[in-house]
C-alpha atoms as a PDB file:
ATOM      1  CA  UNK A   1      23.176  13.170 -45.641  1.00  0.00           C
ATOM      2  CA  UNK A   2      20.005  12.153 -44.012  1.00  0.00           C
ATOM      3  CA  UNK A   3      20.375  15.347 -41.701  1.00  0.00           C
ATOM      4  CA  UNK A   4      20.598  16.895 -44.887  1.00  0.00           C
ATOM      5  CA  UNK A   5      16.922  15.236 -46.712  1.00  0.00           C
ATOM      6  CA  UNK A   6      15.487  15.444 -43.212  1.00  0.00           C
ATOM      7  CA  UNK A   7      15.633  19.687 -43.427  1.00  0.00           C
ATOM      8  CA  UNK A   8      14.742  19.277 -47.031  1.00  0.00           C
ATOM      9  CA  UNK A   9      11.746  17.224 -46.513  1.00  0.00           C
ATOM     10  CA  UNK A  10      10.726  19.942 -43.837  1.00  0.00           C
ATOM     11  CA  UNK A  11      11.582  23.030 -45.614  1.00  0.00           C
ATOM     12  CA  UNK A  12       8.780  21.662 -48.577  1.00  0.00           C
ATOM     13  CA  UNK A  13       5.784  22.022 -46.953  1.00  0.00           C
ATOM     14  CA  UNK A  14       6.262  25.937 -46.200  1.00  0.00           C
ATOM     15  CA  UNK A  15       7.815  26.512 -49.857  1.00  0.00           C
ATOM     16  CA  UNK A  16       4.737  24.637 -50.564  1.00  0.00           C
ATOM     17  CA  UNK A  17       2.461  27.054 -48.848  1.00  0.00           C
ATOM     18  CA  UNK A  18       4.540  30.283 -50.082  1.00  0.00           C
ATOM     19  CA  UNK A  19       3.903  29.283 -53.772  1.00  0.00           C
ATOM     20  CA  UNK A  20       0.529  30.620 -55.489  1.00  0.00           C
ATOM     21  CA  UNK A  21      -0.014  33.589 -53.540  1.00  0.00           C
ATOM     22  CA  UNK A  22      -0.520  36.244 -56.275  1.00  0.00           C
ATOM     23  CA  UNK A  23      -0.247  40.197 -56.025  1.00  0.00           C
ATOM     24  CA  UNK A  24      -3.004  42.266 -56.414  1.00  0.00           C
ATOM     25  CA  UNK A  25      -2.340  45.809 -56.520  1.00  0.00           C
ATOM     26  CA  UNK A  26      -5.367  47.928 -57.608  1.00  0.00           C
ATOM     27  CA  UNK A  27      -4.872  51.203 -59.240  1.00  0.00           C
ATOM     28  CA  UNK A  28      -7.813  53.512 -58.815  1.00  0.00           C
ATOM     29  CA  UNK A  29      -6.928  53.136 -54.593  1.00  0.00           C
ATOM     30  CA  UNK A  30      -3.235  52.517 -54.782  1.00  0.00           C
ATOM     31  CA  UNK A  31      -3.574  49.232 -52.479  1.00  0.00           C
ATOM     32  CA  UNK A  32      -1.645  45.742 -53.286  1.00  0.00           C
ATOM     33  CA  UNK A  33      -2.913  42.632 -51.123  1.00  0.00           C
ATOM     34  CA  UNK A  34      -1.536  39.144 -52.166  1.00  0.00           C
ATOM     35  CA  UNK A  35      -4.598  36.387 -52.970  1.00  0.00           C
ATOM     36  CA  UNK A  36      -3.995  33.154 -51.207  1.00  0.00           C
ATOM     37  CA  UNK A  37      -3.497  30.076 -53.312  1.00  0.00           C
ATOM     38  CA  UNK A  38      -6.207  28.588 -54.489  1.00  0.00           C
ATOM     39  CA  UNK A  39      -8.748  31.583 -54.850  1.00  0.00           C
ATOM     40  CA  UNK A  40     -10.052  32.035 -58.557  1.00  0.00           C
ATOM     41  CA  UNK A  41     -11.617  35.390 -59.238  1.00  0.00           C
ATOM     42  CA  UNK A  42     -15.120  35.219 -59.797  1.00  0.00           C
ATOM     43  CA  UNK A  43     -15.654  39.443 -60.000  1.00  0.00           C
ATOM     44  CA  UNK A  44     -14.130  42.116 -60.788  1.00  0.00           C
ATOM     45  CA  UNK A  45     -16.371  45.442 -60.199  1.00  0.00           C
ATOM     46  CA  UNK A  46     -17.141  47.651 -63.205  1.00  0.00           C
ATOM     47  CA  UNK A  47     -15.713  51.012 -61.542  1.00  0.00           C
ATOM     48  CA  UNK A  48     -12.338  49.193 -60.858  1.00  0.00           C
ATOM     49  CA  UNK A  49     -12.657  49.458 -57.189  1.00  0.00           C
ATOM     50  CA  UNK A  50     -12.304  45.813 -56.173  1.00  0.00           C
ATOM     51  CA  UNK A  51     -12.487  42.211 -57.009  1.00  0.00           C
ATOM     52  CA  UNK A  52     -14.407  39.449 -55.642  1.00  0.00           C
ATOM     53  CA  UNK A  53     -12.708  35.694 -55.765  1.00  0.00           C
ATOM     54  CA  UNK A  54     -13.516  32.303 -54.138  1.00  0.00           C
ATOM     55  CA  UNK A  55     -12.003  29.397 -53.268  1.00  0.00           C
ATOM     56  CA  UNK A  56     -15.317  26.604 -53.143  1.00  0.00           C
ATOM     57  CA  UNK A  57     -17.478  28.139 -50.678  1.00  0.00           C
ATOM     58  CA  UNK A  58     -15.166  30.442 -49.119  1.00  0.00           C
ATOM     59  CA  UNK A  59     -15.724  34.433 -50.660  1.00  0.00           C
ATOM     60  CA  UNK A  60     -12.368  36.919 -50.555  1.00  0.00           C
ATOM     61  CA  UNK A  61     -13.677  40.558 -51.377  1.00  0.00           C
ATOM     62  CA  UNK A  62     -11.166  43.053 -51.816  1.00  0.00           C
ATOM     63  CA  UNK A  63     -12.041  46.603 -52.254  1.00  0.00           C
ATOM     64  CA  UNK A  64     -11.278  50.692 -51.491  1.00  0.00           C
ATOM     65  CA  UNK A  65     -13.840  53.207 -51.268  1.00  0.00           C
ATOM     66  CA  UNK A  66     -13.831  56.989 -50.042  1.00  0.00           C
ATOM     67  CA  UNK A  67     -14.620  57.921 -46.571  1.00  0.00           C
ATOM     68  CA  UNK A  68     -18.697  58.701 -46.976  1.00  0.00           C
ATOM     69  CA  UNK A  69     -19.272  58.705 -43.164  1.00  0.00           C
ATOM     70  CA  UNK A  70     -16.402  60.543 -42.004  1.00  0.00           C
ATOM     71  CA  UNK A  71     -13.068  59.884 -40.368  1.00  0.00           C
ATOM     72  CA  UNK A  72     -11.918  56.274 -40.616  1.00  0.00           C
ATOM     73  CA  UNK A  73     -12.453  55.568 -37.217  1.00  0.00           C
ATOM     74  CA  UNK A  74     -16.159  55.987 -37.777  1.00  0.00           C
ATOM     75  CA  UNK A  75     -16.231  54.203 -41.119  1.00  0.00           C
ATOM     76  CA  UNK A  76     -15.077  50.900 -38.662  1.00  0.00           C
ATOM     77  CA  UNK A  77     -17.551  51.893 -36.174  1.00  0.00           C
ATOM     78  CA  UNK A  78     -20.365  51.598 -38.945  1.00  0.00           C
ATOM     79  CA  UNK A  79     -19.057  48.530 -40.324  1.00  0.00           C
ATOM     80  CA  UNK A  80     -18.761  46.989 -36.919  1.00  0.00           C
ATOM     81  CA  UNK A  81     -22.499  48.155 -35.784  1.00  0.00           C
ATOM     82  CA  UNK A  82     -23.713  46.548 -39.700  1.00  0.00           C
ATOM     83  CA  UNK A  83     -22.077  43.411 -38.537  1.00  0.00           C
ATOM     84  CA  UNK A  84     -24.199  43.521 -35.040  1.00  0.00           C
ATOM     85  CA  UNK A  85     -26.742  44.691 -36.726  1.00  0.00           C
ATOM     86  CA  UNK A  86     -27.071  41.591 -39.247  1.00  0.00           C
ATOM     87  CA  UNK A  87     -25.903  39.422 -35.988  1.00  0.00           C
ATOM     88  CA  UNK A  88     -22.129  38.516 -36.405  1.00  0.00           C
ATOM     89  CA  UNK A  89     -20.976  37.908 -32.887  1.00  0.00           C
ATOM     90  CA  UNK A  90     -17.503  39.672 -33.380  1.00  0.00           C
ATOM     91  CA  UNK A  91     -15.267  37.948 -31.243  1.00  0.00           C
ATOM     92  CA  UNK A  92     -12.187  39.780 -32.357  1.00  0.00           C
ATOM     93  CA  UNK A  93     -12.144  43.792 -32.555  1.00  0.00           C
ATOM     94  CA  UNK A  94      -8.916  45.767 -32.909  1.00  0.00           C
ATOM     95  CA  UNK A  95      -8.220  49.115 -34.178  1.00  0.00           C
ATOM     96  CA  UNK A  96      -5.757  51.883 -34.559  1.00  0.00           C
ATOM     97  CA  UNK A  97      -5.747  54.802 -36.103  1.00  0.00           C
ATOM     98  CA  UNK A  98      -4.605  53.376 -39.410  1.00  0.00           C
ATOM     99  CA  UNK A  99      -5.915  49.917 -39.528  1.00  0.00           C
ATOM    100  CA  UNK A 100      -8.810  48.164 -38.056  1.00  0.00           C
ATOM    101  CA  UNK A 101      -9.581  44.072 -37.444  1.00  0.00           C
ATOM    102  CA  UNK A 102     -12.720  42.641 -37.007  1.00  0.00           C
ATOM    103  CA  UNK A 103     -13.844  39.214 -37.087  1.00  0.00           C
ATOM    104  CA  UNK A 104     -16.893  36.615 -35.885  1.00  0.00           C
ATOM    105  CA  UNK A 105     -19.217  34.199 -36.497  1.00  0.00           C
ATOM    106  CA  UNK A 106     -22.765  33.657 -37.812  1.00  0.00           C
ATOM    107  CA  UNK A 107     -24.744  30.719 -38.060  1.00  0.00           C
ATOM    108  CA  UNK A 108     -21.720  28.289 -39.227  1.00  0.00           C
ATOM    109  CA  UNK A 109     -19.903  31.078 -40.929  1.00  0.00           C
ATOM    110  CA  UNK A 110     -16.576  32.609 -40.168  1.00  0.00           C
ATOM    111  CA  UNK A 111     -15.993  36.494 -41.199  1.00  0.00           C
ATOM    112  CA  UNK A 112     -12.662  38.515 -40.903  1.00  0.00           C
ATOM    113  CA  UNK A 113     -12.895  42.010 -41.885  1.00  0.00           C
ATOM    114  CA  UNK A 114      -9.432  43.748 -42.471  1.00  0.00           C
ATOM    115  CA  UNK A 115      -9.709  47.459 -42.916  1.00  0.00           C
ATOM    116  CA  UNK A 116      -6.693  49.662 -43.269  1.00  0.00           C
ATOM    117  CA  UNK A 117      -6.802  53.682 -44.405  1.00  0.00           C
ATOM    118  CA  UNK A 118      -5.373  55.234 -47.423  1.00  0.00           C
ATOM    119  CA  UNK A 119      -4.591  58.333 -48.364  1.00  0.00           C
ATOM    120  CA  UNK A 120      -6.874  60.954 -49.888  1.00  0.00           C
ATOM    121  CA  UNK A 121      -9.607  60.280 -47.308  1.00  0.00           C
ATOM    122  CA  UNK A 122     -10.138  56.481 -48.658  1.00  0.00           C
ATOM    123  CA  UNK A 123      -9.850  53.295 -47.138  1.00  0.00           C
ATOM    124  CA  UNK A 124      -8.795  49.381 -48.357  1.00  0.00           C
ATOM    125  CA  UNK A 125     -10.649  45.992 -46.793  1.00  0.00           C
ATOM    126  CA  UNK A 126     -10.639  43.208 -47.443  1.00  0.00           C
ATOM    127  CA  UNK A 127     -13.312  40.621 -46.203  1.00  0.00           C
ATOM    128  CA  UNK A 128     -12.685  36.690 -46.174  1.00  0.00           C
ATOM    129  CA  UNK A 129     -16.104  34.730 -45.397  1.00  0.00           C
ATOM    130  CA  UNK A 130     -15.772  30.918 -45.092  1.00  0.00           C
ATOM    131  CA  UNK A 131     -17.382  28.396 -43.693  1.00  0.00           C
ATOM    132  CA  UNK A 132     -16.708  26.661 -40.256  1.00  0.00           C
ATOM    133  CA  UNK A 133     -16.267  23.686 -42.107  1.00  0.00           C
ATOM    134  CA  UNK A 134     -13.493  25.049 -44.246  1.00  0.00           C
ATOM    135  CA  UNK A 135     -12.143  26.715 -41.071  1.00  0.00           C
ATOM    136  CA  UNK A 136      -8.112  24.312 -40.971  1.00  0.00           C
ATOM    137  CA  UNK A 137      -8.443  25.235 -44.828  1.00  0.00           C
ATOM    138  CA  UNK A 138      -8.510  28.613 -44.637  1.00  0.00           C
ATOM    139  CA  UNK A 139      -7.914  30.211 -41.232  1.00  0.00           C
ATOM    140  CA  UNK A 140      -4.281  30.038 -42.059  1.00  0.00           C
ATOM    141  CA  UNK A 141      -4.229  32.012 -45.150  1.00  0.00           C
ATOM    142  CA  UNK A 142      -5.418  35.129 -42.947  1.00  0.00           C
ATOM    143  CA  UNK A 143      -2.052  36.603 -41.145  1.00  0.00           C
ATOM    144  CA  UNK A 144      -0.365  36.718 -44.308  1.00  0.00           C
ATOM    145  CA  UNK A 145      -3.880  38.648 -45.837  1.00  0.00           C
ATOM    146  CA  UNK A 146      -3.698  40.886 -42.968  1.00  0.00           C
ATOM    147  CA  UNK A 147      -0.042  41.811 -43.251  1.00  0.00           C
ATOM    148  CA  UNK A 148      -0.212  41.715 -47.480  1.00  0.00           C
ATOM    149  CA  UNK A 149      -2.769  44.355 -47.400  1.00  0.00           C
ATOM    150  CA  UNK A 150      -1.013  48.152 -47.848  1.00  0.00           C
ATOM    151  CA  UNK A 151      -1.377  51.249 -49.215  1.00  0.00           C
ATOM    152  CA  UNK A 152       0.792  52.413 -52.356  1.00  0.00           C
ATOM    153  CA  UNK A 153       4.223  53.657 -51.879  1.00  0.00           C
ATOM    154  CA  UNK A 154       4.009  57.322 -50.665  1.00  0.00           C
ATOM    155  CA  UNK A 155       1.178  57.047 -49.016  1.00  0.00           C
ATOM    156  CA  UNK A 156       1.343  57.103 -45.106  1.00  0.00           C
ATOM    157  CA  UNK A 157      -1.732  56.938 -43.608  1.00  0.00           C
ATOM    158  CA  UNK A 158      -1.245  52.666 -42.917  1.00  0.00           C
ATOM    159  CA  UNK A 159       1.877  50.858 -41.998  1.00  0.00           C
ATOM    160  CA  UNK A 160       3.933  49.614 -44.826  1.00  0.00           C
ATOM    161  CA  UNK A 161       3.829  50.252 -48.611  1.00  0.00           C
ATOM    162  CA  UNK A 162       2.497  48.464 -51.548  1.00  0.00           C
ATOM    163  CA  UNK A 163       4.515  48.542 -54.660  1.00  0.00           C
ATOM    164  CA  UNK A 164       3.688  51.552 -56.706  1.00  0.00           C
ATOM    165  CA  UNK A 165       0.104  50.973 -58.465  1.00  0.00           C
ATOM    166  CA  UNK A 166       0.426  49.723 -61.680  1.00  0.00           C
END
């Protein structure tokens, strides 16, 4: 019995954490990412491209546009150079062919830039800017950002598949 409460007691705590993740799945891109508990939406943008929410001083942006500079591989390498540019020092910088990672720091801020493509020459981010301060608060919501974030069902131009767009 006590072997028993014992796993119970630990099993909470991630239940805990599982619960108040919500789905967003945005129709004009076909792209679902889940919102980490927490996060309230403060935005939603006019041309139903995106959302904006927040969680205190921490900012989640989630949004698809089309490919304006090109290929996606050169749509990271601008966003990477605007991060340089306004002095991020990116100390993480992956990318494939259908997904790209970026993430630094800034004068006590935190940024981690997921950017995956979607079909029809369009690609899905999703940008989480926190303090340092908030960084045990928040740093562990980000894996399960990264893997939540997927184009629509059909579409093959990421890994995985978002429900259908609703």
């Amino acid at each position: 019995m006590q072997r028993f409460l014992l796993l119970l007691f630990l099993a909470l705590p991630g239940a805990a954490f599982a619960q108040g993740w919500e789905p967003y799945v945005n129709a004009r891109f076909g792209f679902a990412v889940e919102i980490p508990p927490g996060f309230t939406l403060v935005q939603e943008a006019d041309n139903g491209d995106g959302r904006t929410y927040a969680k205190g001083e921490a900012k989640l942006s989630i949004w698809a546009n089309h490919l304006a500079t090109g290929p996606f591989g050169e749509e990271v390498a601008d966003r990477r150079n605007t991060y340089l540019q306004e002095g991020w020092d990116l100390s993480y910088d992956r990318q494939t062919t259908g997904w790209a990672s970026l993430s630094g720091t800034l004068v006590g801020s935190i940024l981690y830039h997921r950017i995956i493509a979607l079909c029809d020459d369009a690609a899905a981010s999703f940008v989480l800017e926190y303090p340092q301060s908030m960084k045990a608060e928040i740093s562990p919501f980000v894996g399960r950002l990264v893997k939540s974030l997927r184009p629509a069902e059909g579409c093959t131009s990421a890994q995985g598949a978002a429900p259908p767009a609703q």
